[in-house]
Protein backbone atom coordinates (compact mmCIF):
# COMPACT_ATOMS: atom_id res chain seq x y z
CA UNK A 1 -25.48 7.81 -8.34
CA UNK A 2 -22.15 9.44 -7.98
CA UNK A 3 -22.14 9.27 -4.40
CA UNK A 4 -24.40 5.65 -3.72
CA UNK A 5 -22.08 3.53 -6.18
CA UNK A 6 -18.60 4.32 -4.80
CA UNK A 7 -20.32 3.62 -1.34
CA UNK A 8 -21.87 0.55 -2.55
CA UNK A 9 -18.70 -0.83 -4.04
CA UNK A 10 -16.52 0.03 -0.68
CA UNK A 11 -18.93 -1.58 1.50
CA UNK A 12 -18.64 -4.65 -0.65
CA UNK A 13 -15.47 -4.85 -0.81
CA UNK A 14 -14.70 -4.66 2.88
CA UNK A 15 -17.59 -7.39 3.30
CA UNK A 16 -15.62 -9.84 0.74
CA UNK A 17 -12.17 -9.31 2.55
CA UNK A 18 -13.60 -9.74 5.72
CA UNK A 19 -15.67 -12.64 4.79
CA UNK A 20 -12.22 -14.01 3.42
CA UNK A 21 -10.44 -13.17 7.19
CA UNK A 22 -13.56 -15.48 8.67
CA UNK A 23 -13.21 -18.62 6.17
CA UNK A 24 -9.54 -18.44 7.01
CA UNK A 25 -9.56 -18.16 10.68
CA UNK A 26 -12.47 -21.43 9.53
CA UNK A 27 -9.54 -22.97 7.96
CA UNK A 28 -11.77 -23.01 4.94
CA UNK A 29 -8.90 -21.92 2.64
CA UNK A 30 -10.77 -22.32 -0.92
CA UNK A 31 -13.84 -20.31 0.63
CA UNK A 32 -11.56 -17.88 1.43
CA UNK A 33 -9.62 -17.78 -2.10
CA UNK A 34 -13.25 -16.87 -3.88
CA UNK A 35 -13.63 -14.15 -1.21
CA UNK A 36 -10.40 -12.80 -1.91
CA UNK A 37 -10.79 -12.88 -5.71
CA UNK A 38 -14.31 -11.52 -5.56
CA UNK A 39 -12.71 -8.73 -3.36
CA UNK A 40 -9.81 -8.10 -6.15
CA UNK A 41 -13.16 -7.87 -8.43
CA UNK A 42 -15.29 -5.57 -6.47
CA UNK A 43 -11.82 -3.28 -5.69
CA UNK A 44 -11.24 -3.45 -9.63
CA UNK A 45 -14.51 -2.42 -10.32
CA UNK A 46 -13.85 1.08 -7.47
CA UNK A 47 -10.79 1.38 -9.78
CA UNK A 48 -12.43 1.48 -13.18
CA UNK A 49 -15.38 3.42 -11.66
CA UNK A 50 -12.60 6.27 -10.31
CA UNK A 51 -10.56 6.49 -14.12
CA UNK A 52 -13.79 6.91 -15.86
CA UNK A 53 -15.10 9.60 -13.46
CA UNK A 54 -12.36 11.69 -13.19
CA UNK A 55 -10.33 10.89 -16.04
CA UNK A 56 -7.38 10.40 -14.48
CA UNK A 57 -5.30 7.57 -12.49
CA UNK A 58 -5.98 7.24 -8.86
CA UNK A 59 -3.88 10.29 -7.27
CA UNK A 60 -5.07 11.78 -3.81
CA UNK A 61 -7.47 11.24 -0.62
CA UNK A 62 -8.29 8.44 1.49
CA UNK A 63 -11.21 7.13 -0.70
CA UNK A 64 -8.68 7.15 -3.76
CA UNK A 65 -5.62 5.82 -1.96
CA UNK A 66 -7.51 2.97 -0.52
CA UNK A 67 -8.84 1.35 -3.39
CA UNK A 68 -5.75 1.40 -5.42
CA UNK A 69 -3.21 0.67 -2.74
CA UNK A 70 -5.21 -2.86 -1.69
CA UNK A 71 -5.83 -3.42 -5.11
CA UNK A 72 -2.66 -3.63 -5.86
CA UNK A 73 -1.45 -5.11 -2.03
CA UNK A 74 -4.21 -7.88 -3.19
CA UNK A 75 -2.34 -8.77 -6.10
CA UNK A 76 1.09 -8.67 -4.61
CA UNK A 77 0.02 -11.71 -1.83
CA UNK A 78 -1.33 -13.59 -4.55
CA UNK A 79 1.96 -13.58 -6.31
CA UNK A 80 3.65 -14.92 -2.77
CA UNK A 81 3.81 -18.93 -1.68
CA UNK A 82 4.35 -17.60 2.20
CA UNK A 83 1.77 -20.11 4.40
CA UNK A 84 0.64 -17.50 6.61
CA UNK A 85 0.27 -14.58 4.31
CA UNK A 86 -3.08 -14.61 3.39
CA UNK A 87 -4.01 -14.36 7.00
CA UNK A 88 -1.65 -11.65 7.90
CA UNK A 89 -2.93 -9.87 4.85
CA UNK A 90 -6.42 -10.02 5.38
CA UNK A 91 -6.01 -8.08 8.50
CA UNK A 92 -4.25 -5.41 7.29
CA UNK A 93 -6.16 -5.29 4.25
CA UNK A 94 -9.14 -4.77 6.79
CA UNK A 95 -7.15 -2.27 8.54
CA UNK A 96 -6.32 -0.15 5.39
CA UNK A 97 -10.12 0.16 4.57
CA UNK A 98 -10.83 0.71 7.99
CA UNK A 99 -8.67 4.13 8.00
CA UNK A 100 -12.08 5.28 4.75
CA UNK A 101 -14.66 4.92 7.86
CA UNK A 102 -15.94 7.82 8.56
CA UNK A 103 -14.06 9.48 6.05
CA UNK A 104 -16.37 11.18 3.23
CA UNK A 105 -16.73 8.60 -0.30
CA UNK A 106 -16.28 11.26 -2.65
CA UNK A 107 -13.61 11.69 -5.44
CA UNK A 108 -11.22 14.44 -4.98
CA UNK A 109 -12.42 17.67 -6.85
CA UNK A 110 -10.98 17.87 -10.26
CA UNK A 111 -7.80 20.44 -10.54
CA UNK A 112 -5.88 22.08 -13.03
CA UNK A 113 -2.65 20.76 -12.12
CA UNK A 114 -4.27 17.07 -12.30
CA UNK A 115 -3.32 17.33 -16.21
CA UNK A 116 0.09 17.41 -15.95
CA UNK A 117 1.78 14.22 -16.03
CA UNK A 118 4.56 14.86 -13.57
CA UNK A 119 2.21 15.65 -10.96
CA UNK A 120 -0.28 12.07 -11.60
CA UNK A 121 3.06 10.42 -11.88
CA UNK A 122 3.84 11.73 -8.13
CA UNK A 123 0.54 10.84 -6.51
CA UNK A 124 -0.06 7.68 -7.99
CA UNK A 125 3.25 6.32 -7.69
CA UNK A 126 3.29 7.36 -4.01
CA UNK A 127 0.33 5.27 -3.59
CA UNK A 128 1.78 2.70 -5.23
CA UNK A 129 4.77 2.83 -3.60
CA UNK A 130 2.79 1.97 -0.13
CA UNK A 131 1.42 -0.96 -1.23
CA UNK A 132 4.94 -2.29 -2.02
CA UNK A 133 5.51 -1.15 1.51
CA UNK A 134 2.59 -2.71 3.31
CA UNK A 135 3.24 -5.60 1.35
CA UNK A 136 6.55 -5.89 2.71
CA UNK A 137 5.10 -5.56 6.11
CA UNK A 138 3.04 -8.18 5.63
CA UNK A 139 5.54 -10.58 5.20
CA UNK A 140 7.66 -9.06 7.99
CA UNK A 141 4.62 -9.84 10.51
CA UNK A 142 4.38 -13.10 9.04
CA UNK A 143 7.72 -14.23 10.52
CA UNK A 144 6.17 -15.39 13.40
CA UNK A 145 3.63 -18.07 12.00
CA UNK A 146 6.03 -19.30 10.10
CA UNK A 147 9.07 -21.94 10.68
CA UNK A 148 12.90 -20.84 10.63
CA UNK A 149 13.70 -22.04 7.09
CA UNK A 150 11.01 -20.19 5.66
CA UNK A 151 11.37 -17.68 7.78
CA UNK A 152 14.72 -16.99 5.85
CA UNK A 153 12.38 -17.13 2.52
CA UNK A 154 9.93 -14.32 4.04
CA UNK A 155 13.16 -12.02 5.07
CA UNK A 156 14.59 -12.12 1.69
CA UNK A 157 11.63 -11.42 -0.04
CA UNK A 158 10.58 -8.56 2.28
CA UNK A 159 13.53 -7.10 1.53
CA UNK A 160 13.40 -7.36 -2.23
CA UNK A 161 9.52 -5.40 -1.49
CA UNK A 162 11.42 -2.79 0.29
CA UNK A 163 14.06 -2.30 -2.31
CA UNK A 164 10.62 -2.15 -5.21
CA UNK A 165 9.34 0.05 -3.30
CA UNK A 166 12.06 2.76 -2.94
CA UNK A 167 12.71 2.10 -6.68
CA UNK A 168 9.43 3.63 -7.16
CA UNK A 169 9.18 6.01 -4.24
CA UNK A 170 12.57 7.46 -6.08
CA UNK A 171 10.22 7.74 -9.39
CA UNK A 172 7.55 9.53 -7.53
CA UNK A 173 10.03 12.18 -5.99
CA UNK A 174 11.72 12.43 -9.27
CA UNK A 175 8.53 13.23 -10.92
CA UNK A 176 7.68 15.68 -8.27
CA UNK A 177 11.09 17.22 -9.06
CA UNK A 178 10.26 17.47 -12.34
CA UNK A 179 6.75 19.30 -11.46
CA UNK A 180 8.88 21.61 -8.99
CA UNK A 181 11.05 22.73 -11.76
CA UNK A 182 8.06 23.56 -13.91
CA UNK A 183 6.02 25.01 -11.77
CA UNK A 184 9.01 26.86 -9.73
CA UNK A 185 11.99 27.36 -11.79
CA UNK A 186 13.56 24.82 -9.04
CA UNK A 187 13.92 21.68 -9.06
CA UNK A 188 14.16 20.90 -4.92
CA UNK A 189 13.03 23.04 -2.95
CA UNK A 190 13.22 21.91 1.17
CA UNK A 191 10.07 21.39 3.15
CA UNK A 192 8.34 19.16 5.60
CA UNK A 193 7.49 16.39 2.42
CA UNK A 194 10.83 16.15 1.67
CA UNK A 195 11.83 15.71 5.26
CA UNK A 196 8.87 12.69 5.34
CA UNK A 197 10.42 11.28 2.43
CA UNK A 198 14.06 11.37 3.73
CA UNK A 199 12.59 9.35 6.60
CA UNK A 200 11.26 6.79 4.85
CA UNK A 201 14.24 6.24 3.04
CA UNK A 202 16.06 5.90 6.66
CA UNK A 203 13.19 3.51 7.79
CA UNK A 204 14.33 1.79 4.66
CA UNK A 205 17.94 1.73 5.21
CA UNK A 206 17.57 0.88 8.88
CA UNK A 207 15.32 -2.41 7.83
CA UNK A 208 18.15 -3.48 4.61
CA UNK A 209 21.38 -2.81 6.66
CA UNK A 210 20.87 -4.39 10.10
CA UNK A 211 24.50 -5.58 11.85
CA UNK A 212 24.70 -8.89 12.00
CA UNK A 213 24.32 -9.31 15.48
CA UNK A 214 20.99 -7.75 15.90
CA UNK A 215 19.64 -9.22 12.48
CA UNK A 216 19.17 -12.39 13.90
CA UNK A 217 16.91 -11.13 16.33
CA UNK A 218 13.15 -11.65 14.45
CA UNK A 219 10.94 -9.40 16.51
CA UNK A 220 13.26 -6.73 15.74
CA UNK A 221 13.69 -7.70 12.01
CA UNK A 222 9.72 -7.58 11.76
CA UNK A 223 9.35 -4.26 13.56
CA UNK A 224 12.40 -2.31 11.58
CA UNK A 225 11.00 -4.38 8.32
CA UNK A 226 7.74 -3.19 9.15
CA UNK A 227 8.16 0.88 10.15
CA UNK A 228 8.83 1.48 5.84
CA UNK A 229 4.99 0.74 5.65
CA UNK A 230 3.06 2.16 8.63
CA UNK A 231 5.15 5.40 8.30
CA UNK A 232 3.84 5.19 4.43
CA UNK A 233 0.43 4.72 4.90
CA UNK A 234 0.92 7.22 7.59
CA UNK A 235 1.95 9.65 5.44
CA UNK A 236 -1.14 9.21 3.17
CA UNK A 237 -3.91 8.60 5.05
CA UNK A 238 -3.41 10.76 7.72
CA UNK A 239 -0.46 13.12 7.22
């Protein structure tokens, strides 16, 4: 049962979501709106299923990572008015669940250190974190689908994602601080994480402070706006 439910859920879920990419693509856009809900559902229901098992917050693993972080990418486009977004999303919503195939469904094995608050804090906010960041793409890739005007609209709020989702990147590396000091007397200690996360926090920079001469240009705007999230999910699903 352990094993056959989580499967069962997943495969759901990337039926729904796909079945929501197909109505859209139909131009069927309130077919597509009870797909996507009844995908937030069956991704919910992964999410409760995970919490009760282990007894903990989603932390680690691609099986973990990829329920929460569409779950809570799902909710993020709902909360957006951008035309083209539910497209764009879609696809990468497909594209995140696509990186669990062939990939074992299992829960990670429990672990001491899973108690501690500092070190949940630091997983799950990671994970969290990305789907700020792949949200942010979204809109980014969205750019061109869009008119000018709103095109303005979609850069703004991209940013504003990217900004979120340093603010809690930060709270995920301060936690992990916290859990170095603990668990090593120190609380930084230099290594090839922290050199991932000082790149994203370039990526970041290099997407919020474009010169104005090259800001105006949108394919680069969507591919610097964009590198925050693939180098996140990166990080997590493969690194």
């Amino acid at each position: 049962m352990i094993q056959v439910f989580p499967l069962a859920v997943f495969s759901v879920m990337f039926i729904l979501f796909f079945g929501e990419l197909i109505f859209i693509l139909l131009k069927k856009p309130g077919i597509a709106k009870g797909f996507n809900i009844l995908g937030i559902v069956a991704c919910l229901t992964g999410l409760i299923y995970i919490v009760i098992i282990t007894k903990r917050p989603p932390l680690f693993g691609a099986f973990e990572a990829s329920f929460y972080i569409v779950f809570i990418l799902a909710l993020l486009v709902k909360t957006s008015r951008e035309k083209s977004l539910p497209l764009v999303a879609s696809i990468i919503i497909l594209l995140i669940l696509a990186l669990q195939i062939g990939k074992p469904i299992v829960l990670n094995d429990d672990y001491y250190m899973y108690d501690n608050i500092w070190v949940m804090l630091f997983f799950n906010l990671r994970l969290m974190s990305a789907a700020f960041f792949a949200h942010a793409m979204i809109l980014c890739l969205s750019y061109f689908f869009v008119k000018k005007d709103e095109n303005d609209s979609a850069s703004r709020t991209a940013r504003l994602y990217l900004l979120s989702g340093t603010f809690v990147y930060l709270c995920s590396e301060w936690s992990g601080s916290l859990w170095c000091l603990n668990w090593f007397g120190e609380s930084w200690l230099w290594s090839h994480g922290f050199f991932k996360a000082s790149m994203l926090f370039l990526l970041v920079m290099l997407a919020c402070h474009m010169p104005p001469a090259l800001g105006k240009d949108n394919l680069l705007k969507t591919i610097t706006g964009s590198l925050p999230g693939c180098f996140a999910l990166w990080m997590i699903f493969f690194h």
